[in-house]
Protein backbone atom coordinates (compact mmCIF):
# COMPACT_ATOMS: atom_id res chain seq x y z
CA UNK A 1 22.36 8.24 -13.89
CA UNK A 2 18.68 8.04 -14.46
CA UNK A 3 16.36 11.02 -13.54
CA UNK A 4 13.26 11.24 -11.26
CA UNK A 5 10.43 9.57 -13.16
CA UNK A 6 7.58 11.79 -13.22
CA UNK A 7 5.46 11.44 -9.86
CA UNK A 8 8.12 9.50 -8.31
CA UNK A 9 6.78 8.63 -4.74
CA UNK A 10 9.54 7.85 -2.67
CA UNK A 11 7.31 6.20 0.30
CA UNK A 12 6.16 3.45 -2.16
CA UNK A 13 7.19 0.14 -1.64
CA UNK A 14 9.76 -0.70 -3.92
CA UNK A 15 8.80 -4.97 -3.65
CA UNK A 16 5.72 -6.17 -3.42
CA UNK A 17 4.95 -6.29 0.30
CA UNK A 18 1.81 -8.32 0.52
CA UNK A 19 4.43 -11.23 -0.42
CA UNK A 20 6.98 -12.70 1.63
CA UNK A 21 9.71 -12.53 -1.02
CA UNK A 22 8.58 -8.57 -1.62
CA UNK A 23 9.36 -8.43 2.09
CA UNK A 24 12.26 -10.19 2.53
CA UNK A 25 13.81 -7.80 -0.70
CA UNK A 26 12.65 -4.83 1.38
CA UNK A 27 14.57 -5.97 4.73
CA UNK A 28 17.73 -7.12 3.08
CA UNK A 29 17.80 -3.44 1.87
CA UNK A 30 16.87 -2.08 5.01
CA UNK A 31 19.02 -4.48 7.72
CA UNK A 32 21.58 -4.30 5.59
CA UNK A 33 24.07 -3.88 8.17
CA UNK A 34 26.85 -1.55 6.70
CA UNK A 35 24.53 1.07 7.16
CA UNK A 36 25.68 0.93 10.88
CA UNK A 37 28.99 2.83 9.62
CA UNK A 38 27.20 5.81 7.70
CA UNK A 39 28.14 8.92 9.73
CA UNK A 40 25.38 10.94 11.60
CA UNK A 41 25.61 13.91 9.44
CA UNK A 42 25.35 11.93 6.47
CA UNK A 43 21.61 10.32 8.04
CA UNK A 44 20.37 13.55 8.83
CA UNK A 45 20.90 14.63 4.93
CA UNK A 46 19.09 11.25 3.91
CA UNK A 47 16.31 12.44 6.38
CA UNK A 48 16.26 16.21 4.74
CA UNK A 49 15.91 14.25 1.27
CA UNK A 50 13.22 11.91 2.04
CA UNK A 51 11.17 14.63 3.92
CA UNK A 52 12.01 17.19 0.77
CA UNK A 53 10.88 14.78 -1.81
CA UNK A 54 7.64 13.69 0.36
CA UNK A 55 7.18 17.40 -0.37
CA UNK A 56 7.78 17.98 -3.28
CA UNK A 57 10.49 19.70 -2.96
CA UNK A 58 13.62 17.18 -4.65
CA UNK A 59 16.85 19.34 -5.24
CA UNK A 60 17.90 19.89 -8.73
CA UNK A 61 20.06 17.22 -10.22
CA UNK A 62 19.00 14.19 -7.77
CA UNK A 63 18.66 10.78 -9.52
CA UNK A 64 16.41 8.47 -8.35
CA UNK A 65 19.39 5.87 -7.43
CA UNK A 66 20.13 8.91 -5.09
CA UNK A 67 17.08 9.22 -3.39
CA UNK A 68 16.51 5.44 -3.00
CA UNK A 69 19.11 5.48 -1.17
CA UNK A 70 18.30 8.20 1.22
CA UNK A 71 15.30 6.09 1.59
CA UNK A 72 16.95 3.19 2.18
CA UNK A 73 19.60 5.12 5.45
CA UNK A 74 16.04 6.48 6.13
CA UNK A 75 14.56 3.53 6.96
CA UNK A 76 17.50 2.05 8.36
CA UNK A 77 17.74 4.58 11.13
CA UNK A 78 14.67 7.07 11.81
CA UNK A 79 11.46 5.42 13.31
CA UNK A 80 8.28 4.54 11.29
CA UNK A 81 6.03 6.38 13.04
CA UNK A 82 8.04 9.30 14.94
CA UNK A 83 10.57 9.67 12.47
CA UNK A 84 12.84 10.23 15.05
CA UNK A 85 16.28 8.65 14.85
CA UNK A 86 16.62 6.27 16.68
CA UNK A 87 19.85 4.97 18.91
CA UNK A 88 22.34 2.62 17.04
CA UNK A 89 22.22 -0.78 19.01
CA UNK A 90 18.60 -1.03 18.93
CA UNK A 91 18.22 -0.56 15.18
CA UNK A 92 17.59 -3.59 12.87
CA UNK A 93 20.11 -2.92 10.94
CA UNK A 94 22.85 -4.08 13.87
CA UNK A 95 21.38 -7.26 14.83
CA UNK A 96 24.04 -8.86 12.93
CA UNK A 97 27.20 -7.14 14.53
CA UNK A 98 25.25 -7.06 17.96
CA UNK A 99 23.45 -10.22 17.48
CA UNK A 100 26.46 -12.42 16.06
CA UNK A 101 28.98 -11.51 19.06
CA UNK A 102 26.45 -11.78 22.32
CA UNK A 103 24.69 -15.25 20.32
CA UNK A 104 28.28 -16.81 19.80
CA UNK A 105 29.23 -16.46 23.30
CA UNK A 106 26.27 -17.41 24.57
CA UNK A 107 26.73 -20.70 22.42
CA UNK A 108 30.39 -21.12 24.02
CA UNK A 109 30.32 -20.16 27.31
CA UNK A 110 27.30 -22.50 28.55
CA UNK A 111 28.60 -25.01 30.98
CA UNK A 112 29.18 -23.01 34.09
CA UNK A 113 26.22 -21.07 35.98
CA UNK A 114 27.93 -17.72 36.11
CA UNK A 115 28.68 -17.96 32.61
CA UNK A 116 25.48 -18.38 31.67
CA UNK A 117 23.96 -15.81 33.99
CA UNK A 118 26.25 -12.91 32.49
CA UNK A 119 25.79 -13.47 28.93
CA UNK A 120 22.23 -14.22 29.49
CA UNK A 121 22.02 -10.96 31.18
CA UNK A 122 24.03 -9.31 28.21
CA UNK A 123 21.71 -10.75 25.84
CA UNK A 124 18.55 -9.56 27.83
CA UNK A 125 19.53 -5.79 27.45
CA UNK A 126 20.03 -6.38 24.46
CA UNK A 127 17.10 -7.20 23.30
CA UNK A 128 15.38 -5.05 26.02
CA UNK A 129 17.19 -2.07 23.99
CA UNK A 130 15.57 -3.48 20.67
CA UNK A 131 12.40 -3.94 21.83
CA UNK A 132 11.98 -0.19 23.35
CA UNK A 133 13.69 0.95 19.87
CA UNK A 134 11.37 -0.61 17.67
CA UNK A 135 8.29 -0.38 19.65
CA UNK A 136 4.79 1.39 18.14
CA UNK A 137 6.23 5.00 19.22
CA UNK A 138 2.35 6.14 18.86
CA UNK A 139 2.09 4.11 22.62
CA UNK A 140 4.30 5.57 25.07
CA UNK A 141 6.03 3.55 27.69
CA UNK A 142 7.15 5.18 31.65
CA UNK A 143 10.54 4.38 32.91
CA UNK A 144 8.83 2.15 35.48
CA UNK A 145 7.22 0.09 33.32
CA UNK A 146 10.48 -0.48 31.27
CA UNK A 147 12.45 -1.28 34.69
CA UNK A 148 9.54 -3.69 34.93
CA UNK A 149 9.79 -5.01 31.51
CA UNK A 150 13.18 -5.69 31.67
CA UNK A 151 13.88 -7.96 34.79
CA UNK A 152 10.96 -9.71 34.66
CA UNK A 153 12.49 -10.69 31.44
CA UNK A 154 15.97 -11.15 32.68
CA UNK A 155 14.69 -13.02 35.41
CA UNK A 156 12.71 -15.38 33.29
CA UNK A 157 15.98 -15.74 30.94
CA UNK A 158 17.97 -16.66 33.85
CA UNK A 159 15.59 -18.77 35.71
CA UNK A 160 15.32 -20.53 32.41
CA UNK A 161 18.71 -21.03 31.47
CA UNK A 162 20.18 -21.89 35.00
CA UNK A 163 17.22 -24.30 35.52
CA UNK A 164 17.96 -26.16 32.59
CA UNK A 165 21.28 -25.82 32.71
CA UNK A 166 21.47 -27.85 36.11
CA UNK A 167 18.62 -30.18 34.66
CA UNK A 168 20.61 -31.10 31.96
CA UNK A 169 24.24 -32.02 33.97
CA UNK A 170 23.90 -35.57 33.16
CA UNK A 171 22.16 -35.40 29.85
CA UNK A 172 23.41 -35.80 26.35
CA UNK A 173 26.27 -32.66 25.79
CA UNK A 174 24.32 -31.84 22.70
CA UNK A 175 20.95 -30.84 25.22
CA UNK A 176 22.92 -28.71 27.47
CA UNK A 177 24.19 -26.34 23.90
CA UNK A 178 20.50 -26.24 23.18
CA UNK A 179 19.69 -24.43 26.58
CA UNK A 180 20.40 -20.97 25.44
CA UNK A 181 17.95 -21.05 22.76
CA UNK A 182 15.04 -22.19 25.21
CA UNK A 183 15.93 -19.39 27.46
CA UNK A 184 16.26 -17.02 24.70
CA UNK A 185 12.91 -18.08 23.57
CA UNK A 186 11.61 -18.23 26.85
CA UNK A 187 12.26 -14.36 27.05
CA UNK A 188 11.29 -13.41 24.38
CA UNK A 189 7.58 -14.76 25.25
CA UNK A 190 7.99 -12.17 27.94
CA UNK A 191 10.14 -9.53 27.39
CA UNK A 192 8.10 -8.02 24.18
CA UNK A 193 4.49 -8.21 25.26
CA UNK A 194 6.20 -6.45 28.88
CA UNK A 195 8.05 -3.68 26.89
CA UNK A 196 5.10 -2.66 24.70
CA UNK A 197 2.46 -3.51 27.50
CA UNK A 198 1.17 0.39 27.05
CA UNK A 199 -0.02 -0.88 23.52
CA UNK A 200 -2.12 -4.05 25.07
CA UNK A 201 -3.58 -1.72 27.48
CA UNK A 202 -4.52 1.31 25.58
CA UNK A 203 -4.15 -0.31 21.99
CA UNK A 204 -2.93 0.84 19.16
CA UNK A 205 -3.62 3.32 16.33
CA UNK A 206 -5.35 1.55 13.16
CA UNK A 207 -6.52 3.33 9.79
CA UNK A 208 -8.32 2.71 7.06
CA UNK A 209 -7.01 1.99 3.52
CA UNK A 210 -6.06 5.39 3.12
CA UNK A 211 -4.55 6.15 6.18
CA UNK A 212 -7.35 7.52 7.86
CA UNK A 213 -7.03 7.52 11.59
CA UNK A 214 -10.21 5.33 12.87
CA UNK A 215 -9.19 4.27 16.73
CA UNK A 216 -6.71 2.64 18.84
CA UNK A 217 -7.75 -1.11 19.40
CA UNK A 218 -6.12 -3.42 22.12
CA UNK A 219 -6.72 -6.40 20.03
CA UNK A 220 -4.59 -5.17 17.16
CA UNK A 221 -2.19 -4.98 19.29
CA UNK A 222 -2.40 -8.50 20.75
CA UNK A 223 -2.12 -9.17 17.49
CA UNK A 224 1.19 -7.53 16.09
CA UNK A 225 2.93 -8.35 19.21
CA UNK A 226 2.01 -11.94 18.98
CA UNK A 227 3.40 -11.54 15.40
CA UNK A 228 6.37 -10.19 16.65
CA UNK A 229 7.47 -12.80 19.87
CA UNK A 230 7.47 -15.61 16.87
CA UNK A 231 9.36 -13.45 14.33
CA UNK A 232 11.88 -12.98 16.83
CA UNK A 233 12.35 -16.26 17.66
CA UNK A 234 12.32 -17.32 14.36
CA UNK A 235 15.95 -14.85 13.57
CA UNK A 236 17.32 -17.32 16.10
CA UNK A 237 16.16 -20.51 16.14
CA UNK A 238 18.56 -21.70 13.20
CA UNK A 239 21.89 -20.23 14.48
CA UNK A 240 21.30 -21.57 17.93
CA UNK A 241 19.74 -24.90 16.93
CA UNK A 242 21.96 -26.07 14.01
CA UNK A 243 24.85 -24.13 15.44
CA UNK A 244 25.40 -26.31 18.30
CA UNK A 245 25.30 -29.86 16.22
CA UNK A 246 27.63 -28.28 14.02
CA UNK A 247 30.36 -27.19 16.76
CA UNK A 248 29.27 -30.26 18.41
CA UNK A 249 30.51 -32.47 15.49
CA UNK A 250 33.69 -30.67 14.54
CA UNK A 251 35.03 -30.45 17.99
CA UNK A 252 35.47 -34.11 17.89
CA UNK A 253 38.28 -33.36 15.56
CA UNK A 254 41.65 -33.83 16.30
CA UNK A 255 42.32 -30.12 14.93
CA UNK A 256 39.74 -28.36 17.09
CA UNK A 257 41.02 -29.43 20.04
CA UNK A 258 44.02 -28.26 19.40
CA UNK A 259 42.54 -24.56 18.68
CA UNK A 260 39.70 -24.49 21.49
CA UNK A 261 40.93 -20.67 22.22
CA UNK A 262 39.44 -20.13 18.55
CA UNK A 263 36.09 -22.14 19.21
CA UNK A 264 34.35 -19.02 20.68
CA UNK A 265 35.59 -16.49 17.64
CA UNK A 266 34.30 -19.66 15.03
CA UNK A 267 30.93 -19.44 16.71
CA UNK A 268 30.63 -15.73 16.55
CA UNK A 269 31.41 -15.74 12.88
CA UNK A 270 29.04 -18.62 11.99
CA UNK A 271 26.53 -17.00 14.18
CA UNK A 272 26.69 -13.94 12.21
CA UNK A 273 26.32 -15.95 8.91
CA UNK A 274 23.25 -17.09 9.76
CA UNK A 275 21.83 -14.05 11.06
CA UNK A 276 22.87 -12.16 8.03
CA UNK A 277 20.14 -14.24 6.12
CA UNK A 278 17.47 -14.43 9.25
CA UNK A 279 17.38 -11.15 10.64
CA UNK A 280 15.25 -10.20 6.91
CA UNK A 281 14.06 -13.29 6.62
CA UNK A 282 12.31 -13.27 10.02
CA UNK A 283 11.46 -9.71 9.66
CA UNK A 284 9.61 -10.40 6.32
CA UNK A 285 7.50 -13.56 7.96
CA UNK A 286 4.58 -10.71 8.47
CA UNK A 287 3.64 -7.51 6.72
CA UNK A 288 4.93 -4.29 8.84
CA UNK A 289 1.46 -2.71 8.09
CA UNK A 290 -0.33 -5.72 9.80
CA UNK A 291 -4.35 -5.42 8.92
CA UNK A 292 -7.12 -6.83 11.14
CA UNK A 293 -10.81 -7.81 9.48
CA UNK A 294 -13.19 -5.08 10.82
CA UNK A 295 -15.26 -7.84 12.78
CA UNK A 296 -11.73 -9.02 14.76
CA UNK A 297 -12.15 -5.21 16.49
CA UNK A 298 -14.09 -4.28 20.03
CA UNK A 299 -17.53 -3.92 19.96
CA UNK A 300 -17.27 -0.72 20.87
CA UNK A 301 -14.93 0.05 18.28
CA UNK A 302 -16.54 -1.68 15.19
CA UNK A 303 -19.70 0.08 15.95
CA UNK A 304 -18.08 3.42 16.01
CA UNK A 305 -16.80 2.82 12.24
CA UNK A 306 -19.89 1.09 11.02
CA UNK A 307 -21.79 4.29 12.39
CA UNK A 308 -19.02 6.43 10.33
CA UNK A 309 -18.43 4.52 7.28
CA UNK A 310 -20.99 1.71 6.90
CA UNK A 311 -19.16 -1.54 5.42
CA UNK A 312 -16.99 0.58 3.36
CA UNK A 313 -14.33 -0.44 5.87
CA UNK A 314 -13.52 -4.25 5.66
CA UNK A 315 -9.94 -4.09 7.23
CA UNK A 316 -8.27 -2.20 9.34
CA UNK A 317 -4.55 -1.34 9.10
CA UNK A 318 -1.81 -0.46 12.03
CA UNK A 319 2.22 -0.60 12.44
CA UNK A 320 2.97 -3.72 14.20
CA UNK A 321 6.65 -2.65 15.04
CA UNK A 322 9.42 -5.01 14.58
């Protein structure tokens, strides 16, 4: 069992993060979705370790396998900026489970209207929940505004998805499995820029290098939640692209017809195979600490650090959420 190394920071990135591979390391660590079973009690002592060793304070006899991993339940369930824990469906870490069983039915049950309203519906809270979870905590959000955020989203899924479901009656089968993923898209396009609109409208919180608080800017903002929409729809454009030529193709089988009360469990499983690999993946497309070149900023707010620091400040640095 290895010891602490000497000056041992435990909030250093173990991968490299300005590269995508550094990344994607970091969020197969962090998604890693067995971490969904760890027991409250046993969070809260990975949160008393990781605020201990920040510190300076690690308890005698800790290796630094242990404290990794108190980092790594850290991360897993406490937000970035609060620190506060945060509830278990919106975390990253149980977009597989969650993800993997609301995607597969949405995948099967597609041919009928109310079908596709419900699960469309499901999905929407869903992600509603994630959004609001993993939102910049330093820009608070009013209840309104989330009832807001939410069905305009869920209307936008379901206008979406009905729409094209009814468009696509007498078009290729194949066309009408690809209609979830257009209305997932679709709502996603609305549904994040609506939950963290209190970031677009008073901006965000950006540093310097150091950490140095130096203003909240509305275009940094733009800018991480832009990042975000496409990450997000990157985690599931395979599964619910490739997914349906795949089910599409086997169901022609003599043996699948026979087992079509096992089609919907088959798609749930796949769908979680996939996401298993693009939840990280998507999550490492862009840094978490997204930066923005000091003449991107507001006037008003590049002047105010020119007048502080001169050009000693090329970038500027902010949480972009996930």
């Amino acid at each position: 069992m290895a010891t602490v190394p000497l000056g041992f920071n435990i909030d250093a990135p173990r991968w490299d993060q300005s590269t995508f591979v550094g990344r994607l390391k970091h969020f197969l660590n962090i998604t890693d979705p067995r971490t969904v079973l760890v027991p409250e009690e046993e969070l809260d002592r990975a949160k008393a370790l990781v605020e201990g060793c920040r510190a300076g304070l690690v308890p005698p006899g800790s290796s630094q396998e242990q404290l990794l991993y108190a980092k790594k339940l850290y991360d897993s369930a406490f937000h970035p900026d609060s620190g506060e824990k945060m509830n278990l469906i919106g975390r990253m870490s149980f977009q597989v489970p969650g993800g993997m069983a609301i995607t597969g039915c949405m995948l099967q049950f597609y041919r009928t209207v109310p079908a596709v309203v419900f699960w469309q519906w499901v999905n929407q809270s869903f992600n509603a929940l994630v959004n609001y979870t993993n939102r910049n905590a330093a820009s608070p959000i009013t209840l309104r505004q989330i009832g807001v955020a939410y069905f305009t989203a869920t209307g936008t899924a379901l206008a979406t998805a009905v729409g094209l479901n009814l468009y696509t009656k007498r078009a290729p089968p194949l066309l009408a499995r690809w209609v979830p993923f257009a209305a997932v898209a679709a709502a996603n396009c609305v549904n994040i820029p609506m939950m963290r609109q209190q970031e677009i409208i008073n901006g965000v919180t950006v540093t310097d290098g150091d950490n140095n608080e130096l203003g909240h800017s509305r275009r940094a903002a733009v800018k991480g939640i832009a990042q975000v929409v496409v990450s997000r729809i990157t985690m599931a454009a395979p599964g619910m692209i490739i997914l349906p030529i795949i089910m599409e193709r086997l169901e022609k089988f003599p043996f699948m017809q026979r087992i079509r009360v096992l089609h919907g469990p088959l798609q749930v499983l796949l769908c979680g195979g996939f996401l298993l690999f693009m939840v990280p993946a998507a999550c490492a497309l862009f840094p978490q600490r997204c930066s923005l070149a000091l003449t991107d900023l507001e006037l008003e707010l590049r002047d105010s650090i020119v007048a502080k620091h001169g050009d000693k400040v090329p970038y500027v640095y902010f949480n972009k959420g996930l």
